[in-house]
N, C-alpha and C. Protein backbone atom coordinates (compact mmCIF):
# COMPACT_ATOMS: atom_id res chain seq x y z
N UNK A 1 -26.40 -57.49 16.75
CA UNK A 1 -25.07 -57.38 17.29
C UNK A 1 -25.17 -57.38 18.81
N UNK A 2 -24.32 -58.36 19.54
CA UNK A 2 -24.68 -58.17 21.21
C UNK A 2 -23.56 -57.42 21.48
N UNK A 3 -24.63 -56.81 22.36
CA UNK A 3 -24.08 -55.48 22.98
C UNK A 3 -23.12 -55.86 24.43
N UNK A 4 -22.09 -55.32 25.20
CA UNK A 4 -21.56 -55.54 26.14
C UNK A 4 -21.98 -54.08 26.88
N UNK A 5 -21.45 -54.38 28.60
CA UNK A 5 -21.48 -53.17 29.19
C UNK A 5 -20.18 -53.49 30.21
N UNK A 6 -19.68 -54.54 30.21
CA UNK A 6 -18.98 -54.85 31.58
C UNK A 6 -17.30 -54.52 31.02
N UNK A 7 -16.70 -53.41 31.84
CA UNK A 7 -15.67 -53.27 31.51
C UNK A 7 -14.14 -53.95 31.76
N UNK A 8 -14.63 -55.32 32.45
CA UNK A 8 -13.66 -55.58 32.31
C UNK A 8 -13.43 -56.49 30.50
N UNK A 9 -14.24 -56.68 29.85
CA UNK A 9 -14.51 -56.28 28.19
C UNK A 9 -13.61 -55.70 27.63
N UNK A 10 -13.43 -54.61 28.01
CA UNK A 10 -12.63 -54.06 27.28
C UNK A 10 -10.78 -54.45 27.23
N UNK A 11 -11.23 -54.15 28.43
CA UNK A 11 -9.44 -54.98 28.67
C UNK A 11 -9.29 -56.34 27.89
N UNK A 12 -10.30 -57.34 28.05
CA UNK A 12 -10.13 -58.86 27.59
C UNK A 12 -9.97 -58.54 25.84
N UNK A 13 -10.52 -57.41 25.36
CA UNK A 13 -10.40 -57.45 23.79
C UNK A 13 -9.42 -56.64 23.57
N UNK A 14 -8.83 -56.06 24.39
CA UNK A 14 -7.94 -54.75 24.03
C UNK A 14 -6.12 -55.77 24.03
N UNK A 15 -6.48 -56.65 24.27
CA UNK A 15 -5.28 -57.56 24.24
C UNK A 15 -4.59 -58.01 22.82
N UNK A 16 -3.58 -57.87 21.87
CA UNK A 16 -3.34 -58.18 20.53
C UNK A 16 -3.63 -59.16 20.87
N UNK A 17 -3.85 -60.13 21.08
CA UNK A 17 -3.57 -61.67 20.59
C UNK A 17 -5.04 -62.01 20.81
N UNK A 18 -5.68 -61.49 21.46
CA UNK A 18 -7.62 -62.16 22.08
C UNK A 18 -8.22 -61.17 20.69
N UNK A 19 -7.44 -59.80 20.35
CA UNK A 19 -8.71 -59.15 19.70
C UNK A 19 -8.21 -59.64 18.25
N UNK A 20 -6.89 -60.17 17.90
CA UNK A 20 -6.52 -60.51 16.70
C UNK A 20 -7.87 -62.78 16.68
N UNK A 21 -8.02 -62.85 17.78
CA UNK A 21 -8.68 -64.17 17.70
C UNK A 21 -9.56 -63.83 17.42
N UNK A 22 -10.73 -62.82 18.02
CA UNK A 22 -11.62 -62.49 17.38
C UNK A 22 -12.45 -62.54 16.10
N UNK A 23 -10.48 -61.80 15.70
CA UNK A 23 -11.08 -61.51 13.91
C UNK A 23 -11.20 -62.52 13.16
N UNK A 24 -10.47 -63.46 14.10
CA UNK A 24 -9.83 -64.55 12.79
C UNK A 24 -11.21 -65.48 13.19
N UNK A 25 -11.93 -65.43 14.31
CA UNK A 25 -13.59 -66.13 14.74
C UNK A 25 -14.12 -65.50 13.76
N UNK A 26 -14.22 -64.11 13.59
CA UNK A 26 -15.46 -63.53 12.63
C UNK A 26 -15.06 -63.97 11.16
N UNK A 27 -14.01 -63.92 10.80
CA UNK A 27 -13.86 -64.51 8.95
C UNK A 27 -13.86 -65.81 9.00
N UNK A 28 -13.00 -66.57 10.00
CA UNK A 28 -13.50 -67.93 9.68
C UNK A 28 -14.98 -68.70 10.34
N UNK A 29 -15.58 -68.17 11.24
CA UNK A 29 -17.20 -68.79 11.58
C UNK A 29 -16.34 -69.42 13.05
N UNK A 30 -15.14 -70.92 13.09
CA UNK A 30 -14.95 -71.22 14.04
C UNK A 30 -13.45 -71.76 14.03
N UNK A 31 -13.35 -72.35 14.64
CA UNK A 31 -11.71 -72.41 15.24
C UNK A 31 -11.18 -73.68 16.15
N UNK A 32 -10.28 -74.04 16.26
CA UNK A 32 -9.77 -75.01 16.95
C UNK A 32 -8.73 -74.14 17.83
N UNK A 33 -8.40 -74.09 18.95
CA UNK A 33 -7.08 -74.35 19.51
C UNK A 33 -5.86 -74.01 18.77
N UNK A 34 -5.51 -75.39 17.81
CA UNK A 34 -4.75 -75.75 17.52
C UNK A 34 -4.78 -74.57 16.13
N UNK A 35 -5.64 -74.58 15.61
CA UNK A 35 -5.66 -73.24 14.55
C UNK A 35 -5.66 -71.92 14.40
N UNK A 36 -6.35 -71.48 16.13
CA UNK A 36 -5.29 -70.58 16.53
C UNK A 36 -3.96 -70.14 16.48
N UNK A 37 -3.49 -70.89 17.00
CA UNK A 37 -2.40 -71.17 17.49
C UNK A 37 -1.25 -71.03 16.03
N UNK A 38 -1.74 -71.68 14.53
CA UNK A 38 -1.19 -71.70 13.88
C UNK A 38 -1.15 -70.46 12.86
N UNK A 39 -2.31 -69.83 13.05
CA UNK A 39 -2.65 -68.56 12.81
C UNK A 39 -1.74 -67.07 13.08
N UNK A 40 -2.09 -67.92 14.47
CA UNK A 40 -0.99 -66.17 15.06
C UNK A 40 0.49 -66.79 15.62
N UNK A 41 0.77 -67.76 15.33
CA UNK A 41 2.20 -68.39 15.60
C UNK A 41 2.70 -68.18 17.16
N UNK A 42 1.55 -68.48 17.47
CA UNK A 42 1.43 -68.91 19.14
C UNK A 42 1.86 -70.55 19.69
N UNK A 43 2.04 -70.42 21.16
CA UNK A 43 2.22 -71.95 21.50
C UNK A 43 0.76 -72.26 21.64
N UNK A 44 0.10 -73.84 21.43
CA UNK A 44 -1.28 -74.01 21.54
C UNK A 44 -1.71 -73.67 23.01
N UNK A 45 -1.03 -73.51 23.73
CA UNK A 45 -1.78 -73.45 25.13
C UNK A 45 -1.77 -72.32 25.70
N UNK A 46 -1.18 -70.98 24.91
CA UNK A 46 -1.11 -70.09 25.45
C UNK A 46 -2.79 -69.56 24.32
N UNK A 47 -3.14 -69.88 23.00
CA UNK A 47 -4.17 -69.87 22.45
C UNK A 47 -5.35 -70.33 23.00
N UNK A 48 -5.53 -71.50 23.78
CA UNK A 48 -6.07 -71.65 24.57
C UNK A 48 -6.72 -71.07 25.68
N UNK A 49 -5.23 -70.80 26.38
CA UNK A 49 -5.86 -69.15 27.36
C UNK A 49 -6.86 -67.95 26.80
N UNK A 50 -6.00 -68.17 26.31
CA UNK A 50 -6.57 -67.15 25.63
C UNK A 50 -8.11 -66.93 24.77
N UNK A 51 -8.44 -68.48 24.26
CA UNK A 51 -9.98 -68.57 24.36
C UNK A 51 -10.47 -68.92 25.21
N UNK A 52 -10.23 -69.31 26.18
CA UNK A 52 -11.08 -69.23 27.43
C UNK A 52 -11.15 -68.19 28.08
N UNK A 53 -10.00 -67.17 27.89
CA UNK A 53 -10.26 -65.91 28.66
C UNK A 53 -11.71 -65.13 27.74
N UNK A 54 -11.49 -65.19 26.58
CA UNK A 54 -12.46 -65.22 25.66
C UNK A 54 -14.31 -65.28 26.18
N UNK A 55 -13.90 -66.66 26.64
CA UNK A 55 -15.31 -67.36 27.07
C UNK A 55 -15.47 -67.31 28.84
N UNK A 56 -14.84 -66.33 29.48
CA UNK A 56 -15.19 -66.54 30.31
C UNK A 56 -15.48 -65.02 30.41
N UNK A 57 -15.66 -64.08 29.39
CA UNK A 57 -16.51 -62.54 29.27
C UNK A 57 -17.75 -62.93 28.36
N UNK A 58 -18.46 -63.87 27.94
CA UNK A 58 -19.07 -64.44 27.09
C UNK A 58 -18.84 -64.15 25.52
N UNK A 59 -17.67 -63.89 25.07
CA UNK A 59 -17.31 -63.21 23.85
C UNK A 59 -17.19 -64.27 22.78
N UNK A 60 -16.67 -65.82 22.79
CA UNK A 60 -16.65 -66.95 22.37
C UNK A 60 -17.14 -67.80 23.08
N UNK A 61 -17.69 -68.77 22.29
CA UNK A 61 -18.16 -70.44 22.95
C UNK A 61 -18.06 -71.47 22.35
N UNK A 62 -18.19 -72.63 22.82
CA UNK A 62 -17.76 -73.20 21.98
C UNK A 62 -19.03 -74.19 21.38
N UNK A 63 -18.00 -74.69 19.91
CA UNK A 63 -19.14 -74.84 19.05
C UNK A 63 -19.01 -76.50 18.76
N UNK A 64 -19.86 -77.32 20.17
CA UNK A 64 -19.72 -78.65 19.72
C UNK A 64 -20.45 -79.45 18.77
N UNK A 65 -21.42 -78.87 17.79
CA UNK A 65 -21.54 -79.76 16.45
C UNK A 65 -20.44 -79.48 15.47
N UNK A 66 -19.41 -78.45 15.62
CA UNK A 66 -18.55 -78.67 14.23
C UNK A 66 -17.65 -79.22 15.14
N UNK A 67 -17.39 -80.14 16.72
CA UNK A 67 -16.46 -81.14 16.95
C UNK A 67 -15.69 -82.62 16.23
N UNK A 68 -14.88 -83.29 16.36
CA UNK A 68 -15.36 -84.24 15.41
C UNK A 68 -15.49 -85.54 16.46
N UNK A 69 -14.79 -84.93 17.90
CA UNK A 69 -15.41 -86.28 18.72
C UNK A 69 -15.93 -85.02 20.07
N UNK A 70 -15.95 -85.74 21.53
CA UNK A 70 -15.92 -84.81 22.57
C UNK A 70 -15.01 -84.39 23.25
N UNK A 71 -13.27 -84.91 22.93
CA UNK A 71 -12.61 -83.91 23.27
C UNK A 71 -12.27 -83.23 22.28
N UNK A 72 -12.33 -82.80 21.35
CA UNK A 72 -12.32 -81.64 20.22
C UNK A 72 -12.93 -81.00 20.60
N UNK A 73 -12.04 -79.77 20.90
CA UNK A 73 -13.07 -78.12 21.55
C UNK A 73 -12.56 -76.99 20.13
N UNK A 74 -14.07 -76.57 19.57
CA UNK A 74 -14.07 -75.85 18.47
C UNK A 74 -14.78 -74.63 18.78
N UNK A 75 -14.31 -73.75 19.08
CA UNK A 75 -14.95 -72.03 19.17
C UNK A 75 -15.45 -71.57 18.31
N UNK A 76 -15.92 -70.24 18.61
CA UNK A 76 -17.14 -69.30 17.59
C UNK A 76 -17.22 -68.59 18.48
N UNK A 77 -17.50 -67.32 17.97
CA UNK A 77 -18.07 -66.27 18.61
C UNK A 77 -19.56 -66.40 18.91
N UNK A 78 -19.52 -65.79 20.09
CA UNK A 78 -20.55 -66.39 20.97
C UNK A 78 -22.06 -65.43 20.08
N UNK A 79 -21.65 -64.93 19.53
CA UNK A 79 -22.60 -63.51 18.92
C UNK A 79 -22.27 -63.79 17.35
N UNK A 80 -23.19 -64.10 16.49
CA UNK A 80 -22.97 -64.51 15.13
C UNK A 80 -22.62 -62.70 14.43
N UNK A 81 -23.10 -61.59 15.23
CA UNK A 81 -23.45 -60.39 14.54
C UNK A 81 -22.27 -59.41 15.29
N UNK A 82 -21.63 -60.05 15.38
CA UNK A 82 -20.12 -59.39 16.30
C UNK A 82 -20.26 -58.81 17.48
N UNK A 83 -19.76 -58.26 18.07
CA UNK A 83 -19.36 -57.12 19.17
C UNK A 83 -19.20 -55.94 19.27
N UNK A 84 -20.30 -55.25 19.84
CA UNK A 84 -20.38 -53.57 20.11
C UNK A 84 -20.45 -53.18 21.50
N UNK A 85 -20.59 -51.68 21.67
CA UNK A 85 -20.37 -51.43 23.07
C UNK A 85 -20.63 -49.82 22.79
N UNK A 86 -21.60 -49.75 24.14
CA UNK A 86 -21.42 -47.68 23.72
C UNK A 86 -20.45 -47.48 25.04
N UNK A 87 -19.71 -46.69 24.31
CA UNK A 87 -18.51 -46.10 25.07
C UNK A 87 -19.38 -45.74 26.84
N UNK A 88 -20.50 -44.54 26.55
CA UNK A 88 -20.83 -44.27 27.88
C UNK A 88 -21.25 -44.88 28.81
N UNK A 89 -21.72 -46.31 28.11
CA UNK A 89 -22.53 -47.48 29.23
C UNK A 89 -20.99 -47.89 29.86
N UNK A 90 -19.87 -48.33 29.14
CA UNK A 90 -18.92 -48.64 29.92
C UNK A 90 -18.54 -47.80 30.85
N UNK A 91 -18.22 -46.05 30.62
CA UNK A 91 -17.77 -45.41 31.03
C UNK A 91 -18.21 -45.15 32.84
N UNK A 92 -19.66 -45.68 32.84
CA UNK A 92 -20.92 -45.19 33.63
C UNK A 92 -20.67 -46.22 34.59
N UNK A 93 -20.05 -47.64 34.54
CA UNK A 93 -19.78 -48.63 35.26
C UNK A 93 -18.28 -48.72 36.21
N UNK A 94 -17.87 -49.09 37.24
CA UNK A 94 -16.89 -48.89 38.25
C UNK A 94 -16.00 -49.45 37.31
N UNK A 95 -14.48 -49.22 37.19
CA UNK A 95 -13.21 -49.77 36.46
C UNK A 95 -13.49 -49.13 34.82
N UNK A 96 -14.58 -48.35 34.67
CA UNK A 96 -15.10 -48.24 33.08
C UNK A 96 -14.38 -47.30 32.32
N UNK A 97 -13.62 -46.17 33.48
CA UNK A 97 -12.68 -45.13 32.76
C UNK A 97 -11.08 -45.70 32.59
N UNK A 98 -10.83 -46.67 33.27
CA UNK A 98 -9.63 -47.19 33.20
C UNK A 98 -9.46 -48.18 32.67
N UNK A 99 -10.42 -49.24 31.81
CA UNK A 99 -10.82 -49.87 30.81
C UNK A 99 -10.55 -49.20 29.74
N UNK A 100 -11.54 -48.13 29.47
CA UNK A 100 -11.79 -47.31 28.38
C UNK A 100 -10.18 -46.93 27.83
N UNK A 101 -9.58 -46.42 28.99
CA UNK A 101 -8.27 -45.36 28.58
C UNK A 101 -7.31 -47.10 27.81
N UNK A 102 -7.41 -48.02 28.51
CA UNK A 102 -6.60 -49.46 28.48
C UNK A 102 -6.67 -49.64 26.36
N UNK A 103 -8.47 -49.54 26.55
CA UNK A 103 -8.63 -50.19 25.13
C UNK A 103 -8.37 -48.92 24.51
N UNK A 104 -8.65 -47.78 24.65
CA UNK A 104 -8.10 -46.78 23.77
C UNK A 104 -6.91 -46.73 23.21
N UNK A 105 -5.80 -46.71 24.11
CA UNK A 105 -4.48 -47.13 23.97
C UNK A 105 -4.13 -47.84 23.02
N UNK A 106 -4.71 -49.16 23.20
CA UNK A 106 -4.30 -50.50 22.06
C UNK A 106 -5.02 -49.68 21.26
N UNK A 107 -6.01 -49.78 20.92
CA UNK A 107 -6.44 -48.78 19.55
C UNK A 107 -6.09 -48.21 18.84
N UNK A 108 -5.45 -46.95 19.32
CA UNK A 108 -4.61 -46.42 18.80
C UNK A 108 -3.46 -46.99 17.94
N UNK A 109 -3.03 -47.24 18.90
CA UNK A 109 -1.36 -48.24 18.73
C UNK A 109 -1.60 -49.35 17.23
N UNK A 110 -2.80 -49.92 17.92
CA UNK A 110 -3.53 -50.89 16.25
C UNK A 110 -3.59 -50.18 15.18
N UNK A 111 -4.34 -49.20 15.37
CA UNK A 111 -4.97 -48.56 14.30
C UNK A 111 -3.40 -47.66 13.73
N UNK A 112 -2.33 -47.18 14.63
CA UNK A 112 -1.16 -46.64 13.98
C UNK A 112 -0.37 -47.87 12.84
N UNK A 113 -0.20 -48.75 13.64
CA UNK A 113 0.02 -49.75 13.10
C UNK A 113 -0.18 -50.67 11.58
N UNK A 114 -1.65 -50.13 11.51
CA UNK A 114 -2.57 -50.95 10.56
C UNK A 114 -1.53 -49.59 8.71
N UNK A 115 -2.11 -48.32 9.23
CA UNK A 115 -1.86 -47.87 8.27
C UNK A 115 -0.58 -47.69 8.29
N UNK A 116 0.82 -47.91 9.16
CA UNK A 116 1.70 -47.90 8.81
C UNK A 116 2.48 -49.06 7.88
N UNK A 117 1.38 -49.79 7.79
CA UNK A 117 1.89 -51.43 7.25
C UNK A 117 1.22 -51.31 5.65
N UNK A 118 0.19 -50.20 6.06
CA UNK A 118 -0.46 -50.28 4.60
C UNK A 118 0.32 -49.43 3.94
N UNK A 119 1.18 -48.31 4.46
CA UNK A 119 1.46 -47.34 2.86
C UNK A 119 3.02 -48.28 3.18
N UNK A 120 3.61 -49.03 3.68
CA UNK A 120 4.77 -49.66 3.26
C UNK A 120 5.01 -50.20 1.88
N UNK A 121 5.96 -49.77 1.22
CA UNK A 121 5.98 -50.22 0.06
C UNK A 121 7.17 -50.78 -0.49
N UNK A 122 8.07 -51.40 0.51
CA UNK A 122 8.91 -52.19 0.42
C UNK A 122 8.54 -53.43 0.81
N UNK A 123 7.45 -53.73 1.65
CA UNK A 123 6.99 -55.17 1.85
C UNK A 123 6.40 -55.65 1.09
N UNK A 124 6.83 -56.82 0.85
CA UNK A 124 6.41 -57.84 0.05
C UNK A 124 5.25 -58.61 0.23
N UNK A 125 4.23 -59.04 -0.53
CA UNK A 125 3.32 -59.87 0.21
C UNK A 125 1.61 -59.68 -0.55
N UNK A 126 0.88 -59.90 0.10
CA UNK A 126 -0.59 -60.30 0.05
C UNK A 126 -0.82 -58.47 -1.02
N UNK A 127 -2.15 -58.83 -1.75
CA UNK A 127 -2.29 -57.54 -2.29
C UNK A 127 -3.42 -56.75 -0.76
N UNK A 128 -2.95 -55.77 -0.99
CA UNK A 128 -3.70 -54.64 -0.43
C UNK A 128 -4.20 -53.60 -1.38
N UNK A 129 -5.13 -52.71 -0.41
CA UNK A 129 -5.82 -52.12 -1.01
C UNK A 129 -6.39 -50.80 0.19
N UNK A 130 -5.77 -49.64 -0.70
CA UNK A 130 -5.83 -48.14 0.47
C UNK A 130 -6.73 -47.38 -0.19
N UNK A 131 -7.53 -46.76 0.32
CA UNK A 131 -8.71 -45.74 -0.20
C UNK A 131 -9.00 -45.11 1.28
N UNK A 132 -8.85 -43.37 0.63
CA UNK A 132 -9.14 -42.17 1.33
C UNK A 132 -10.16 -41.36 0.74
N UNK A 133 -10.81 -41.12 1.03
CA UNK A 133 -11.85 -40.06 0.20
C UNK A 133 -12.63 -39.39 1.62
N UNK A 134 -14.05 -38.44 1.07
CA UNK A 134 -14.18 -37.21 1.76
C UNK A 134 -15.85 -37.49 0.99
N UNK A 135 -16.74 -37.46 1.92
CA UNK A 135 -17.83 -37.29 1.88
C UNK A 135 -18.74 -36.80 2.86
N UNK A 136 -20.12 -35.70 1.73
CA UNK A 136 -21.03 -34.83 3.08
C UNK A 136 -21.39 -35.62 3.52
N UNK A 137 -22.06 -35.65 4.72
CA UNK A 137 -23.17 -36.84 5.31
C UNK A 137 -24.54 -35.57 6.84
N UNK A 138 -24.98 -35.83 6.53
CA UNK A 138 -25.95 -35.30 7.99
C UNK A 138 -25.77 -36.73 8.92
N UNK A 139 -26.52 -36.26 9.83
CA UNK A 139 -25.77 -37.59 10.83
C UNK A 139 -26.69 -38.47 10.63
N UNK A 140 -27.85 -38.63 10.08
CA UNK A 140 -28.51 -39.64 9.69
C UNK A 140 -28.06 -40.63 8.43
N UNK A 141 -27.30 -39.72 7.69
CA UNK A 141 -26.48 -40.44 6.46
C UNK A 141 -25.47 -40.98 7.14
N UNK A 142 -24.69 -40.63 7.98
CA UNK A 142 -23.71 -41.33 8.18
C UNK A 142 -24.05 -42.66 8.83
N UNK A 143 -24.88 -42.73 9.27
CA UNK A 143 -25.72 -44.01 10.48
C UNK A 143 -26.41 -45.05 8.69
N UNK A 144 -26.73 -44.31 7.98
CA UNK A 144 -26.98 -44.55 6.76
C UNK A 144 -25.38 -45.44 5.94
N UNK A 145 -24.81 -44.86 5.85
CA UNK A 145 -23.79 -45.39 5.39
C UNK A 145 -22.80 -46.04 6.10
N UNK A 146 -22.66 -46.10 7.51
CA UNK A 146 -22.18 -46.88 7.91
C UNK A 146 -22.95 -48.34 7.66
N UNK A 147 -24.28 -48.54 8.11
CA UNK A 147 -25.25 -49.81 8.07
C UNK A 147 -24.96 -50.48 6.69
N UNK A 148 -24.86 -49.23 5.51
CA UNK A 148 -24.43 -50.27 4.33
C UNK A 148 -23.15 -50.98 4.15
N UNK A 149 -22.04 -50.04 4.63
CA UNK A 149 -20.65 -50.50 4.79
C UNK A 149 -20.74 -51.98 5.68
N UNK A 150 -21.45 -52.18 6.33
CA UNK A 150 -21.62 -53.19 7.43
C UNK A 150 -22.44 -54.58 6.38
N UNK A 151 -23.63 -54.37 5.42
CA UNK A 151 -23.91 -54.98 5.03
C UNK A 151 -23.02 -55.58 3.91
N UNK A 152 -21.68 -54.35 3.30
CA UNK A 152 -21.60 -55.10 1.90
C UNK A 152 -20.18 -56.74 3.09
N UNK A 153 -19.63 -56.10 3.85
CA UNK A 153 -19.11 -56.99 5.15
C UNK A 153 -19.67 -58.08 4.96
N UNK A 154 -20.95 -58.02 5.59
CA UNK A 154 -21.54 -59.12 5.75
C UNK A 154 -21.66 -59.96 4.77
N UNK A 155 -21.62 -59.51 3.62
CA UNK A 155 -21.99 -60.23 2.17
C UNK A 155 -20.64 -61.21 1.80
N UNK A 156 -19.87 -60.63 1.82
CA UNK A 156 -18.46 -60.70 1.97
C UNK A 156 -17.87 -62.02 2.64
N UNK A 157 -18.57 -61.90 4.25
CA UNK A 157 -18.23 -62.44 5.07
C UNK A 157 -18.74 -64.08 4.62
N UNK A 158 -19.98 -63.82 4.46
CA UNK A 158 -21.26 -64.97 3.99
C UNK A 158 -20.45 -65.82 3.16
N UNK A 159 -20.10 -64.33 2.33
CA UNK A 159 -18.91 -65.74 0.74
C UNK A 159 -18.23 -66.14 1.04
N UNK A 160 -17.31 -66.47 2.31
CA UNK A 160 -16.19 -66.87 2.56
C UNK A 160 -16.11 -67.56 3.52
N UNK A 161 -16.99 -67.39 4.38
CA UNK A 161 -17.35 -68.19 5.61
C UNK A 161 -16.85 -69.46 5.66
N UNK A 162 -15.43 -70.14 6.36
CA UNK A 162 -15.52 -71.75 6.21
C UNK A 162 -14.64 -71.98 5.37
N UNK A 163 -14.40 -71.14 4.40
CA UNK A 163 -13.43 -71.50 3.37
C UNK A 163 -11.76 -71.08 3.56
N UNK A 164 -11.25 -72.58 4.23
CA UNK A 164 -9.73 -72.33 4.20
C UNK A 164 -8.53 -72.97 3.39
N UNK A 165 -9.19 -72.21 2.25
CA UNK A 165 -8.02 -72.75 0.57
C UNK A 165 -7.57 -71.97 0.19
N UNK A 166 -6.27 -71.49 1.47
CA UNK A 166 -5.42 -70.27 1.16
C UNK A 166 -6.01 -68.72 1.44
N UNK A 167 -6.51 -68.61 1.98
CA UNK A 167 -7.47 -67.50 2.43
C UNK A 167 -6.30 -66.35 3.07
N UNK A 168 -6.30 -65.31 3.07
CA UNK A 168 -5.78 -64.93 4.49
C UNK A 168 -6.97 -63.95 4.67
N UNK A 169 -6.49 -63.75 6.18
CA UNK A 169 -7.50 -62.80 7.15
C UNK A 169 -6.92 -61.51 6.37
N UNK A 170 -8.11 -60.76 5.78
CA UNK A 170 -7.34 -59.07 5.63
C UNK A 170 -8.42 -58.40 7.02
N UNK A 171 -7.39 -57.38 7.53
CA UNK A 171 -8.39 -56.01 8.02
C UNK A 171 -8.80 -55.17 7.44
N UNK A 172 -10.10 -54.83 7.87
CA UNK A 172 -10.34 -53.82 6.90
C UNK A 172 -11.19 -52.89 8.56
N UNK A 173 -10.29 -51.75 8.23
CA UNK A 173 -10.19 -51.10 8.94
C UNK A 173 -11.01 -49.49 8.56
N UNK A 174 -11.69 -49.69 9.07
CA UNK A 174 -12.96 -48.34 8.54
C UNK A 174 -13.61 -46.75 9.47
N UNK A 175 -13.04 -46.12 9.47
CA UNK A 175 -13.02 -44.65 10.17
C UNK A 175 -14.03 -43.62 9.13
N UNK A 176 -15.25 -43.25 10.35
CA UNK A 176 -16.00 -42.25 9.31
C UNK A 176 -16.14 -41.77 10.17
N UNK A 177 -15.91 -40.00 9.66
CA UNK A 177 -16.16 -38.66 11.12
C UNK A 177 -15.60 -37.84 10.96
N UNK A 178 -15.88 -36.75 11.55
CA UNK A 178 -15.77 -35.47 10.84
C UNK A 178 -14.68 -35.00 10.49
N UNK A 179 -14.23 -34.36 9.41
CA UNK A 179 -12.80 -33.95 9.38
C UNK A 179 -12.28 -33.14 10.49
N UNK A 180 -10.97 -33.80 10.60
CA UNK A 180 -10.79 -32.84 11.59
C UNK A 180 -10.07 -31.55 11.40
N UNK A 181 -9.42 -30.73 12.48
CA UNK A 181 -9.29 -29.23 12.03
C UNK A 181 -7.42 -29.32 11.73
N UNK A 182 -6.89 -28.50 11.06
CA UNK A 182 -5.28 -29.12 10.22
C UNK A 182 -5.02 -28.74 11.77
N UNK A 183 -3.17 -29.33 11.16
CA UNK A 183 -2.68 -29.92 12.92
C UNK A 183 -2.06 -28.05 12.80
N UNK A 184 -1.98 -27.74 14.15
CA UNK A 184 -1.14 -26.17 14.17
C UNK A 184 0.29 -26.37 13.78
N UNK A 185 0.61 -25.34 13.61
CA UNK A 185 2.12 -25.50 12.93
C UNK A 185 3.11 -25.89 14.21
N UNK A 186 4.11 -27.02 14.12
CA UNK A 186 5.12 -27.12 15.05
C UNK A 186 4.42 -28.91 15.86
N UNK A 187 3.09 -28.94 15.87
CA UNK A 187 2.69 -30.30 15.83
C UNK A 187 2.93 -31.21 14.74
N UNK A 188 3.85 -32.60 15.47
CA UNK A 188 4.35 -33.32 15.11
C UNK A 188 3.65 -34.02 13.58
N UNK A 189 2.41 -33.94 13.73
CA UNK A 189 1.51 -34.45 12.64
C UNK A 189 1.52 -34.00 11.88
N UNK A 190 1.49 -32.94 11.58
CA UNK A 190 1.27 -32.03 10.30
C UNK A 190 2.24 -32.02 9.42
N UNK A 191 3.58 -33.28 9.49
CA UNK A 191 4.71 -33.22 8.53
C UNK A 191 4.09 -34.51 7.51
């Protein structure tokens, strides 16, 4: 997995539309422009920007043997094994706390998002699939079970790679860590 340290990174992925390209690089292998574009119901040239903003943090590149001439520009993530980052290497770099707070933000906001779409149960559409559960771990298990969660992914990923006969992109959105402590009474969460 290549690692980043440069924070302006964070900002370039913390963007819906660059970190939603991403995903749609990692399930489908590569991409056109134009399939972008049709993906996230963008204009093609604002998709565009948007992979080049991509490729100009080295995050995508492009992939000229699946071209079909030389102006056909076809992307991929520049890293077959995705994108990681330790929080403190960014943090440790100039612009790295105001990055950090940038992508935290969207994070959040994503991640509110993600499960508010999942327990909806008036929308219509694609099947989903919600699972909560509670397991011990020492912190070596958890480094343990994350690596497998990552491999059955990968397996996943392998089977599908390339294949666009009706596919859609699902997220799968995965949080492991410690429980946390109940919300105090009169905090908004705890309803």
């Amino acid at each position: 997995m290549a690692k980043y340290d440069d924070p302006r990174i964070l900002r370039a992925i913390a963007h819906p539309a660059r970190n939603r390209i991403l995903s749609e690089l990692w399930a489908s292998g590569s991409l056109r422009a134009a399939d972008v574009a049709r993906i996230l119901d963008i204009p093609a040239n604002q998709a565009s920007f948007h992979l080049r903003q991509l490729a100009k943090y080295g995050l995508v590149t492009e992939a000229p043997e699946e071209a079909r001439d030389k102006r056909d520009r076809v992307w991929k993530l520049a890293s077959d094994d995705g994108i990681s980052f330790r929080s403190q290497d960014m943090l440790s770099r100039p612009g790295g706390e105001a990055a950090m707070e940038v992508y935290q933000h969207n994070a959040r906001a994503w991640g509110h998002r993600l499960v508010d779409l999942s327990l909806a149960t008036d929308e219509p559409g694609a099947e989903k699939y919600i699972s909560q559960g509670s397991l011990r771990f020492t912190q070596e298990e958890v480094a343990e079970f994350a690596e497998e969660f990552h491999e059955l992914q990968n397996r996943w990923r392998e089977r599908t790679l390339g294949h666009d006969d009706g596919r859609t992109t699902y997220s799968i959105y995965q949080l492991v860590q410690p429980y946390p402590d109940l919300p105090e009474p009169g905090d908004d969460t705890a309803t």
